[in-house]
Protein backbone atom coordinates (compact mmCIF):
# COMPACT_ATOMS: atom_id res chain seq x y z
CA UNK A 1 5.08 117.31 18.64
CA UNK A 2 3.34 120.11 20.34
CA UNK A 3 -0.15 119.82 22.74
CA UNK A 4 -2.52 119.92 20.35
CA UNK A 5 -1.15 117.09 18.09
CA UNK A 6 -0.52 114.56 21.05
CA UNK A 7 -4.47 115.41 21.96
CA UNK A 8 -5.81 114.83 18.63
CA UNK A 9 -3.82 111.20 18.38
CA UNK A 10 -5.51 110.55 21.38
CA UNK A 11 -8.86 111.42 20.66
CA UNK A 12 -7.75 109.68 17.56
CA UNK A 13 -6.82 106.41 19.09
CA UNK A 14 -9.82 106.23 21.32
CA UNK A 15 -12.31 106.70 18.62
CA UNK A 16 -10.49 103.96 16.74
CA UNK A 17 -11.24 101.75 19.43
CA UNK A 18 -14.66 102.47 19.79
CA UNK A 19 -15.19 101.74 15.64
CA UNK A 20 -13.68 98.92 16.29
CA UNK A 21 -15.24 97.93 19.34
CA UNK A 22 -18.80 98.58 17.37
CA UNK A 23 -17.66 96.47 14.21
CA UNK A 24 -16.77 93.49 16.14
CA UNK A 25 -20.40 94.00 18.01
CA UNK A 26 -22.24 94.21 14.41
CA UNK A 27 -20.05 91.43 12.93
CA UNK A 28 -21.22 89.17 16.11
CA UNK A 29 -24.54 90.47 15.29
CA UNK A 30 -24.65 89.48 11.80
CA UNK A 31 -23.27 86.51 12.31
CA UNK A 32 -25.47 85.30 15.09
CA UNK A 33 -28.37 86.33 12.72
CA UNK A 34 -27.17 84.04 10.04
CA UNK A 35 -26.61 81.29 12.41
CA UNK A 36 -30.30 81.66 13.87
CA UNK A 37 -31.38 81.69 10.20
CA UNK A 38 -29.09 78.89 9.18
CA UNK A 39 -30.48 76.45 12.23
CA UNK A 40 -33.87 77.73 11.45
CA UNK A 41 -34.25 76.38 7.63
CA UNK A 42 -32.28 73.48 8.73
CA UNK A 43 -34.63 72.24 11.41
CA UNK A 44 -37.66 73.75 9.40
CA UNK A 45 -36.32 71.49 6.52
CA UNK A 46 -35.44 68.32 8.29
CA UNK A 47 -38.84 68.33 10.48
CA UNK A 48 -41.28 68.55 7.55
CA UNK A 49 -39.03 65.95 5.63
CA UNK A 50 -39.47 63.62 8.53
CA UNK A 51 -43.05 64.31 9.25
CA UNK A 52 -43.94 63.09 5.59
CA UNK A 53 -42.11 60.15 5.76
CA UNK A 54 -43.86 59.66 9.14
CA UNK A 55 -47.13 60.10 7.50
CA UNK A 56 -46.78 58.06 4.11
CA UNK A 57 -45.26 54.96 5.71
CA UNK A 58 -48.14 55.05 8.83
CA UNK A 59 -50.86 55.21 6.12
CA UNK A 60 -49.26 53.00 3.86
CA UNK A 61 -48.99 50.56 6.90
CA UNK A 62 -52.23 50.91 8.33
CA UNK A 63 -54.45 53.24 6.76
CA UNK A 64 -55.59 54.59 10.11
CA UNK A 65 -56.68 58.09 10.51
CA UNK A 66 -56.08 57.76 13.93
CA UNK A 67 -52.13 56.07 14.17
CA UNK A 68 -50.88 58.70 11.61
CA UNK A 69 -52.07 61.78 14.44
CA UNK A 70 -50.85 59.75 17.21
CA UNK A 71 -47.71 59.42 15.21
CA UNK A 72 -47.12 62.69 14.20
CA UNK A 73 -48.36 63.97 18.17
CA UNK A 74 -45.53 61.00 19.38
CA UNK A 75 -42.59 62.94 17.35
CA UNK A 76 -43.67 66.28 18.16
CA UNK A 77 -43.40 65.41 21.62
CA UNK A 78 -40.20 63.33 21.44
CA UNK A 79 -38.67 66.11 19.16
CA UNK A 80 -39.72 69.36 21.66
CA UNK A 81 -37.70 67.32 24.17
């Protein structure tokens, strides 16, 4: 093997580990971003499914204006925490 072929398989090598260096960085990536988007549209989901059912049985309870907001306010609150 002469000079020039031991520096290309260098060169080689190291460029190899730099693509795949940057493919496990973009795989992370994507799969981070489908995680966000995943947890996102859950709890998107799950909140406005809960907030209805919050709403329907205070009004069908009471029929107070006033107790469905302070409901709704109550697990907004509780839920940011």
């Amino acid at each position: 093997m002469d000079i020039c072929s031991r520096v290309w398989t260098r060169i080689g090598y190291t460029q190899l580990l730099e693509r795949q260096k940057l493919f496990k960085m973009e795989m992370s990536t994507i799969m981070l971003r489908h995680s966000v988007e995943t947890g996102l549209s859950f709890g998107l989901t799950s909140g406005i499914i809960t907030t209805l059912g919050l709403m329907v049985g205070l009004h069908s309870g009471t029929h107070s204006r006033l107790v469905v907001i302070g409901g709704i306010l109550t697990i907004a609150i509780a839920d940011a925490l």
